[in-house]
PDB file of N, CA and C in Angstrom:
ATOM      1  N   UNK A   1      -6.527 -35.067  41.929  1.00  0.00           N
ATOM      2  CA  UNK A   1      -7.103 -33.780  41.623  1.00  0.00           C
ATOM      3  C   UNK A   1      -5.993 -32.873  41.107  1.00  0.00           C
ATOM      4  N   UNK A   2      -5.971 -32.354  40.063  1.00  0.00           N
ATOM      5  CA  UNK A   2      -5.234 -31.021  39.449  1.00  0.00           C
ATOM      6  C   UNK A   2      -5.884 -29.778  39.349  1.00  0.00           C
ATOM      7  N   UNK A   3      -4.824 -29.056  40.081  1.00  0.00           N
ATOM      8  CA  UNK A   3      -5.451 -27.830  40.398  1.00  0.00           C
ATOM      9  C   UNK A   3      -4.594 -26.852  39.359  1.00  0.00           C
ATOM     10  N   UNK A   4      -4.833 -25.314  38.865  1.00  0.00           N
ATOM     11  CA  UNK A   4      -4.298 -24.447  39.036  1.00  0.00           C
ATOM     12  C   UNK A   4      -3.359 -23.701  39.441  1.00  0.00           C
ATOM     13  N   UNK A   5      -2.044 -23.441  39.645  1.00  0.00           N
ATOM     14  CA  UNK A   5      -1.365 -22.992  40.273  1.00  0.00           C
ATOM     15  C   UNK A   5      -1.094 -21.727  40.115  1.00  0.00           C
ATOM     16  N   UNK A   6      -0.452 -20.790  41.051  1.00  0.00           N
ATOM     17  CA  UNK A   6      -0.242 -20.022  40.994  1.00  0.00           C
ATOM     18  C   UNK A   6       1.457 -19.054  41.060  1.00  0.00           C
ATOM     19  N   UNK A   7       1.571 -18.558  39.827  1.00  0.00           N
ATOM     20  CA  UNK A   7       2.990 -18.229  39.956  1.00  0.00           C
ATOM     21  C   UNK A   7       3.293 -17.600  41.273  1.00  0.00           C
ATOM     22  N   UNK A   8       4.660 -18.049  41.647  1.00  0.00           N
ATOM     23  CA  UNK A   8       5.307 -17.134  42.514  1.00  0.00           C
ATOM     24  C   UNK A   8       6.998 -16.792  42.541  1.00  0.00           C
ATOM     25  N   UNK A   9       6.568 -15.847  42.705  1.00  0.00           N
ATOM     26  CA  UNK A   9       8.400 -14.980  42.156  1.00  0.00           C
ATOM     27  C   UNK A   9       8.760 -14.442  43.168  1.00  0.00           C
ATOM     28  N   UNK A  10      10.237 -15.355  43.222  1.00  0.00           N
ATOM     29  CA  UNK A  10      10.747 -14.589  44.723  1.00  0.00           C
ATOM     30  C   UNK A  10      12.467 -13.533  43.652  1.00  0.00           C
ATOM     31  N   UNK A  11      12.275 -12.714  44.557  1.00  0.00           N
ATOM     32  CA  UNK A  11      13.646 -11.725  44.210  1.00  0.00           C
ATOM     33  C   UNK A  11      14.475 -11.485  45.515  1.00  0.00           C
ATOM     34  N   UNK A  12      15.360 -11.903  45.278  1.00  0.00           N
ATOM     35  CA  UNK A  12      16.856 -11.933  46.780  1.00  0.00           C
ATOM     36  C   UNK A  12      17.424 -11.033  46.141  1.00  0.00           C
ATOM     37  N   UNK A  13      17.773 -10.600  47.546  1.00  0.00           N
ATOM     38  CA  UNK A  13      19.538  -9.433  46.896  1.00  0.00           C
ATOM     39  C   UNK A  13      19.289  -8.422  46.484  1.00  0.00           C
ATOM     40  N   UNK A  14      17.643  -8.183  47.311  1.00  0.00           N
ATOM     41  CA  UNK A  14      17.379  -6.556  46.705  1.00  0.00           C
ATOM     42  C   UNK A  14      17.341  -5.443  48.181  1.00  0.00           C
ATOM     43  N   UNK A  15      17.837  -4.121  48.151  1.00  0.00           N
ATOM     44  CA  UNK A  15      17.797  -3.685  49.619  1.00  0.00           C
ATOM     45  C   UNK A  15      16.920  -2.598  49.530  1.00  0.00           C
ATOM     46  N   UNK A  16      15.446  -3.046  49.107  1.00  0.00           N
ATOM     47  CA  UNK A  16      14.105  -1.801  48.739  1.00  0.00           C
ATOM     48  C   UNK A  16      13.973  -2.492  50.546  1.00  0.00           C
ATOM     49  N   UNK A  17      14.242  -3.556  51.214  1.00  0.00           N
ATOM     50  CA  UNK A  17      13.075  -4.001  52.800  1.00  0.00           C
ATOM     51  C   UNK A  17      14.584  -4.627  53.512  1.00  0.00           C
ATOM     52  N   UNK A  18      14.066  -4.704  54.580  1.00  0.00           N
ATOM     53  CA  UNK A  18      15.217  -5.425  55.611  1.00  0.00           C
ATOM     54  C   UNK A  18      15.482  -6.680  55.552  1.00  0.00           C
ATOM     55  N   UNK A  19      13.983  -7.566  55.025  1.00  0.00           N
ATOM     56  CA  UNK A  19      14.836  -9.056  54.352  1.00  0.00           C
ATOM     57  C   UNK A  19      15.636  -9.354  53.536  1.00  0.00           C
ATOM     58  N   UNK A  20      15.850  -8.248  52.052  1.00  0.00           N
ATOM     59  CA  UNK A  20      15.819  -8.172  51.352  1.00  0.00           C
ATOM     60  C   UNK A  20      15.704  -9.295  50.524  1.00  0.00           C
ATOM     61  N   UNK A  21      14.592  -9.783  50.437  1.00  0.00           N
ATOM     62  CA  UNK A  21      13.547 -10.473  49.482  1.00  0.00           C
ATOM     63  C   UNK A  21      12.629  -9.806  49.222  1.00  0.00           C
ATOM     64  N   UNK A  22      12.096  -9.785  48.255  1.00  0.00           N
ATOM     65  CA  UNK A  22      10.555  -9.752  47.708  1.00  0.00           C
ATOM     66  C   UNK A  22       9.725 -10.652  46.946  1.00  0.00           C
ATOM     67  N   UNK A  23       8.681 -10.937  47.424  1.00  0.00           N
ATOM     68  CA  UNK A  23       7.687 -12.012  46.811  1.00  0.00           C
ATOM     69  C   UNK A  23       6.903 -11.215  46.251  1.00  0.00           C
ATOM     70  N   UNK A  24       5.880 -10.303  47.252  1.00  0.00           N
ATOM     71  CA  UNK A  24       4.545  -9.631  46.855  1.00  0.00           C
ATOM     72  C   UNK A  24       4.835  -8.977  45.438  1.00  0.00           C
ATOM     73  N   UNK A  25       5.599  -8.020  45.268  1.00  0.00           N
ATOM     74  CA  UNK A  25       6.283  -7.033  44.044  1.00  0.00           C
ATOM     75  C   UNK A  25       6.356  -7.921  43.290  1.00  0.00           C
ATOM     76  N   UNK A  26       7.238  -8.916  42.758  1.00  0.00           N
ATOM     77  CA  UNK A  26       7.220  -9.858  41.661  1.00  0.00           C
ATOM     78  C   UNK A  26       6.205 -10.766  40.961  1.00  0.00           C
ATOM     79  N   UNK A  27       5.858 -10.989  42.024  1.00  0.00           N
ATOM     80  CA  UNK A  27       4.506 -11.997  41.868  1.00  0.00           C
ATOM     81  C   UNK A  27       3.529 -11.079  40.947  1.00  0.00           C
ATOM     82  N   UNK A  28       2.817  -9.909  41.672  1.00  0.00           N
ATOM     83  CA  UNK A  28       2.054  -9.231  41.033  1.00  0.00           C
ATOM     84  C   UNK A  28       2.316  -8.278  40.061  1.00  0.00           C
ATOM     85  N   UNK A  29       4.157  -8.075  39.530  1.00  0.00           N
ATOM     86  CA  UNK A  29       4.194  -7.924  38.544  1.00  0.00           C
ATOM     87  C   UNK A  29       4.288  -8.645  37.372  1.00  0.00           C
ATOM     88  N   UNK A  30       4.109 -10.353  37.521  1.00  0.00           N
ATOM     89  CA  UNK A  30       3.934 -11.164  36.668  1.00  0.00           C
ATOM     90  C   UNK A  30       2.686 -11.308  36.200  1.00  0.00           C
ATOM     91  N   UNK A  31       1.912 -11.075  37.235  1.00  0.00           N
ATOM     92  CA  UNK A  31       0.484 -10.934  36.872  1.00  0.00           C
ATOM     93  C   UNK A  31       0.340 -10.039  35.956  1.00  0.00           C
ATOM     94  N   UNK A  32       0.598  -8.666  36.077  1.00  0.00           N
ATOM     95  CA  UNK A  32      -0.113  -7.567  35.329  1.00  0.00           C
ATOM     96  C   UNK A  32       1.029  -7.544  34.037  1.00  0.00           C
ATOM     97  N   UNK A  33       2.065  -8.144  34.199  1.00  0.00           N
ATOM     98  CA  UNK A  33       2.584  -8.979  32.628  1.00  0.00           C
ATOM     99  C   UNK A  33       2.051  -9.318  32.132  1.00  0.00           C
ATOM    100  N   UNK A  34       1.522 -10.570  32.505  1.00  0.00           N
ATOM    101  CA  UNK A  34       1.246 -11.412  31.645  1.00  0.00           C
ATOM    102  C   UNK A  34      -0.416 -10.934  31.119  1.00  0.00           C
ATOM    103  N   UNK A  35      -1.316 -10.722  31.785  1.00  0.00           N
ATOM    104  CA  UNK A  35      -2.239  -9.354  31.959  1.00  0.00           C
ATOM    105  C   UNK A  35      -2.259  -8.707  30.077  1.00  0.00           C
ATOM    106  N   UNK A  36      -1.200  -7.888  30.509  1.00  0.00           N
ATOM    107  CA  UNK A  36      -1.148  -6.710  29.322  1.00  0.00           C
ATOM    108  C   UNK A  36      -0.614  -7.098  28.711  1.00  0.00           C
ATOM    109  N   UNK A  37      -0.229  -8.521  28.167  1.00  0.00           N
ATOM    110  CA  UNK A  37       0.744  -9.414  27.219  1.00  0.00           C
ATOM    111  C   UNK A  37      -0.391  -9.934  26.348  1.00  0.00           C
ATOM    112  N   UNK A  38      -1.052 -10.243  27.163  1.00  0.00           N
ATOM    113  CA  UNK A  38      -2.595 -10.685  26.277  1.00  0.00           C
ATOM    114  C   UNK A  38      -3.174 -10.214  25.674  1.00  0.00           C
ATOM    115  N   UNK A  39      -3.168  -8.680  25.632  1.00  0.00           N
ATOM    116  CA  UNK A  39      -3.967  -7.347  24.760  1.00  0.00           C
ATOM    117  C   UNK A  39      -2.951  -7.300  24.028  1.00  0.00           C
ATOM    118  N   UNK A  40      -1.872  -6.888  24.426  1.00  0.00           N
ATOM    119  CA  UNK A  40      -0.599  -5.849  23.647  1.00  0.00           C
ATOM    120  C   UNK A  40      -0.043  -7.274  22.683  1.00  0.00           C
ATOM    121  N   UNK A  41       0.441  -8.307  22.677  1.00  0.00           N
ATOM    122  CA  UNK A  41       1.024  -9.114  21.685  1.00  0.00           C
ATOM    123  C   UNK A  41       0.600  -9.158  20.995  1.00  0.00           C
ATOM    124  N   UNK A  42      -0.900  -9.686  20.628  1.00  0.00           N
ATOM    125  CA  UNK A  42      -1.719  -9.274  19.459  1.00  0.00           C
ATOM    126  C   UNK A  42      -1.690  -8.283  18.845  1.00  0.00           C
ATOM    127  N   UNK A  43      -1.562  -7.225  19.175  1.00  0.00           N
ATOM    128  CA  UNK A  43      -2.189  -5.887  18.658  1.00  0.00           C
ATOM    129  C   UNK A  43      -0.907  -5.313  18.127  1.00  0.00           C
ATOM    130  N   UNK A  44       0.503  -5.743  18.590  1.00  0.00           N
ATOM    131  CA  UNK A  44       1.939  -5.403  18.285  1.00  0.00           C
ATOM    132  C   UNK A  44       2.104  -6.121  17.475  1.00  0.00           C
ATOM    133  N   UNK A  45       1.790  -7.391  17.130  1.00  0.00           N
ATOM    134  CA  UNK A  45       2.008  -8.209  15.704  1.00  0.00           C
ATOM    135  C   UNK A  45       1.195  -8.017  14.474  1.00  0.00           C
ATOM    136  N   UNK A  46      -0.081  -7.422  14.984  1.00  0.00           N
ATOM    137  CA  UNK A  46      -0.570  -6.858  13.812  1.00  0.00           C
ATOM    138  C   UNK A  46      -0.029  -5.446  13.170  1.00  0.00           C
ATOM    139  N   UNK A  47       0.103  -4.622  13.823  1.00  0.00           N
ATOM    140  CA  UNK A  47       1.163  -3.546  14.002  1.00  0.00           C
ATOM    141  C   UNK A  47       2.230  -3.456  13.575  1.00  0.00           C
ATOM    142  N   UNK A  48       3.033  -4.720  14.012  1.00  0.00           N
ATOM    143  CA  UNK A  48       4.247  -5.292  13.329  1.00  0.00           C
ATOM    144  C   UNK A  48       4.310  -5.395  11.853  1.00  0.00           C
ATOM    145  N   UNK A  49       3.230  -6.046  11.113  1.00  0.00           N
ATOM    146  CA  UNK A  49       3.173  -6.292   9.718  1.00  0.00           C
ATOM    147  C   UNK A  49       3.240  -4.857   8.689  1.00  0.00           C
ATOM    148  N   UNK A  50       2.958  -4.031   9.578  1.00  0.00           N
ATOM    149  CA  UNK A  50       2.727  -2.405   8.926  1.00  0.00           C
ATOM    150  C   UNK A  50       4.370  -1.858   9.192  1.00  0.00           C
ATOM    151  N   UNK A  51       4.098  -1.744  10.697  1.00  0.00           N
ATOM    152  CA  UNK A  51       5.157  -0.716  11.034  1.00  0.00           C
ATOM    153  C   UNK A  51       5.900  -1.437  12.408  1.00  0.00           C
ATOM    154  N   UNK A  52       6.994  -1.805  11.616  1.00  0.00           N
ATOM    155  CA  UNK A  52       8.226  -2.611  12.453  1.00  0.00           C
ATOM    156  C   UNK A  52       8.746  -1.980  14.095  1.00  0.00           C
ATOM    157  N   UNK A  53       8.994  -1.126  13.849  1.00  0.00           N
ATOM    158  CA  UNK A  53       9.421  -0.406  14.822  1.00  0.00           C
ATOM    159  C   UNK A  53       8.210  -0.296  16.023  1.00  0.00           C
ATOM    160  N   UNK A  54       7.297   0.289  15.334  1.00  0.00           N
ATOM    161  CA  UNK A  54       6.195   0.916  16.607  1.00  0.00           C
ATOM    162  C   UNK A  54       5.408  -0.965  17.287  1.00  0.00           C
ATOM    163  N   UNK A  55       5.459  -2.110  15.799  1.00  0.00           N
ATOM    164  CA  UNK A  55       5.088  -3.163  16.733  1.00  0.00           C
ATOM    165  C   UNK A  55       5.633  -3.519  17.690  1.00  0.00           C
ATOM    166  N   UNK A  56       7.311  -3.459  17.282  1.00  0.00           N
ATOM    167  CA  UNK A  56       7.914  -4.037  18.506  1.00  0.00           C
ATOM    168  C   UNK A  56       8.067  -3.269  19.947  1.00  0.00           C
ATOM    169  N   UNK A  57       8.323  -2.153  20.067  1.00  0.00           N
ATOM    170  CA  UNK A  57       7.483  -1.610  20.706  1.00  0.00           C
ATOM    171  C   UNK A  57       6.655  -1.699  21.732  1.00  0.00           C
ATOM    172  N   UNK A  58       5.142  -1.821  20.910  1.00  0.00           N
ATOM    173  CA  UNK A  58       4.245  -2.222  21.811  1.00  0.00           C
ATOM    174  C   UNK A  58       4.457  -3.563  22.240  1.00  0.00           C
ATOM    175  N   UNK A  59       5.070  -4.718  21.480  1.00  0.00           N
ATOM    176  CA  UNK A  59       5.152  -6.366  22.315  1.00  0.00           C
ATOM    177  C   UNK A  59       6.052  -5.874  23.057  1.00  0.00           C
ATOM    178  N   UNK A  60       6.770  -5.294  23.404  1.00  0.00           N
ATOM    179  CA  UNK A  60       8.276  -5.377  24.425  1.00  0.00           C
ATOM    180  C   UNK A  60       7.483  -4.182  25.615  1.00  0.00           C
ATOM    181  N   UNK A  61       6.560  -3.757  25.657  1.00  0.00           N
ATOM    182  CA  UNK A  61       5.567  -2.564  26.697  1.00  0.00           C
ATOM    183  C   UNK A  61       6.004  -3.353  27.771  1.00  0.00           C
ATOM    184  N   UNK A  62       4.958  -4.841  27.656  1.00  0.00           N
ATOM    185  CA  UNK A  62       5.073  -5.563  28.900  1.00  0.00           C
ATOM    186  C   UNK A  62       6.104  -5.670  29.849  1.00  0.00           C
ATOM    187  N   UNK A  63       7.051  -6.216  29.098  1.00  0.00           N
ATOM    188  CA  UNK A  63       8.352  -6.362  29.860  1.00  0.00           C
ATOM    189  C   UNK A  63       9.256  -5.305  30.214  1.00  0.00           C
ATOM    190  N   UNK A  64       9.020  -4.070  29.350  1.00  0.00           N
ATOM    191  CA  UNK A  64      10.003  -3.001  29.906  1.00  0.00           C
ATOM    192  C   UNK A  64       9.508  -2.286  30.475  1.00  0.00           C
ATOM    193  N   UNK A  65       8.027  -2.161  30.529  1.00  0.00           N
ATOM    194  CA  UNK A  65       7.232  -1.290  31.430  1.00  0.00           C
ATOM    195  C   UNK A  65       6.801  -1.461  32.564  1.00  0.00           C
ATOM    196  N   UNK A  66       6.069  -2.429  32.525  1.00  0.00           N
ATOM    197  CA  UNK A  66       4.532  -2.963  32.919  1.00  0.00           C
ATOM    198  C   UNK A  66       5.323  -3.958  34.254  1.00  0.00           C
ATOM    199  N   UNK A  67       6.119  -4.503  33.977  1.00  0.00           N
ATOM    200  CA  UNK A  67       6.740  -5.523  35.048  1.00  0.00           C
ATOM    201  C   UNK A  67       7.624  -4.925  35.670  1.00  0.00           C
ATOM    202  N   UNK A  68       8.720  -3.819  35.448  1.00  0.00           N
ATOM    203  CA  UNK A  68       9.330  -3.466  36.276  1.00  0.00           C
ATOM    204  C   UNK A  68       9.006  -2.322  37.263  1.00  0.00           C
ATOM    205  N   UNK A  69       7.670  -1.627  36.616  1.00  0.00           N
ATOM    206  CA  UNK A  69       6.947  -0.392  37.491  1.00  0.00           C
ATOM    207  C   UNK A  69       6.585  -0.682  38.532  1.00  0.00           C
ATOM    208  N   UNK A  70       5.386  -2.348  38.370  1.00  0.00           N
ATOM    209  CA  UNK A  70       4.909  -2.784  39.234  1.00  0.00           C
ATOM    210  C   UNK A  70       5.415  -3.233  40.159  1.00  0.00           C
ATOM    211  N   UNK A  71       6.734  -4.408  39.737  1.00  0.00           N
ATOM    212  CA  UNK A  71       7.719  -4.663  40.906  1.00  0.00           C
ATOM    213  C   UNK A  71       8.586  -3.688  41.654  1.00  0.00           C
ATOM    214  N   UNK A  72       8.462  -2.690  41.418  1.00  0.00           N
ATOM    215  CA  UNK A  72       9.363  -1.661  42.438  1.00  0.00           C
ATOM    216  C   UNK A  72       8.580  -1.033  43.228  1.00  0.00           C
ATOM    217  N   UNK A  73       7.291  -0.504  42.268  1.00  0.00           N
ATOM    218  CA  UNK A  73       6.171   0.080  43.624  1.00  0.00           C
ATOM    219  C   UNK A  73       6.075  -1.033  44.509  1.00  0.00           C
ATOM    220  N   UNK A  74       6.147  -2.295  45.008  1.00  0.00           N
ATOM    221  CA  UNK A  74       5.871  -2.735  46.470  1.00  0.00           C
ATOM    222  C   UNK A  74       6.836  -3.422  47.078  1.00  0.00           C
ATOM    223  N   UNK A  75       7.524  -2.647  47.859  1.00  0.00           N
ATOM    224  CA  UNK A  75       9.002  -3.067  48.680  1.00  0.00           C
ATOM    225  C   UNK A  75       9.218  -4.680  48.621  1.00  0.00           C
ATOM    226  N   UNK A  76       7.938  -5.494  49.281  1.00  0.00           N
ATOM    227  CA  UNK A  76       8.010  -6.041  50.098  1.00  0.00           C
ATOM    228  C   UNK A  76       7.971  -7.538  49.027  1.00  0.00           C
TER     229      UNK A  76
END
């Protein structure tokens, strides 16, 4: 049987909690990456063909936005 898996992202060596690990924060900012990677890449490469600057831009949202907001709002 093959299943589905599910990412999981661990981060060491961070001092937001007393383990300092975080799973929950990473994990679910890969999610809402990859998430808004699915709208925004498209729509930044079409974008791209016009106007260079503002496509790239929107493809790079994900990663400079969207993943590091999420991973810091949850300590843990």
């Amino acid at each position: 049987m093959v299943g589905i898996g599910v990412p999981i992202c661990v981060q060491c060596g961070t001092r937001s909690n007393p383990c300092r690990c975080k799973v929950v924060g990473p994990t679910l900012g890969f999610v809402a990456f990859a998430a808004a990677a699915v709208v925004e890449w498209p729509v930044g490469a079409l974008v791209y063909c016009f106007r260079h600057t503002k496509g790239r831009k929107i493809m790079g949202h994900p990663a400079s936005v969207i993943y590091p907001s999420v991973t810091n709002a949850i300590p843990i």
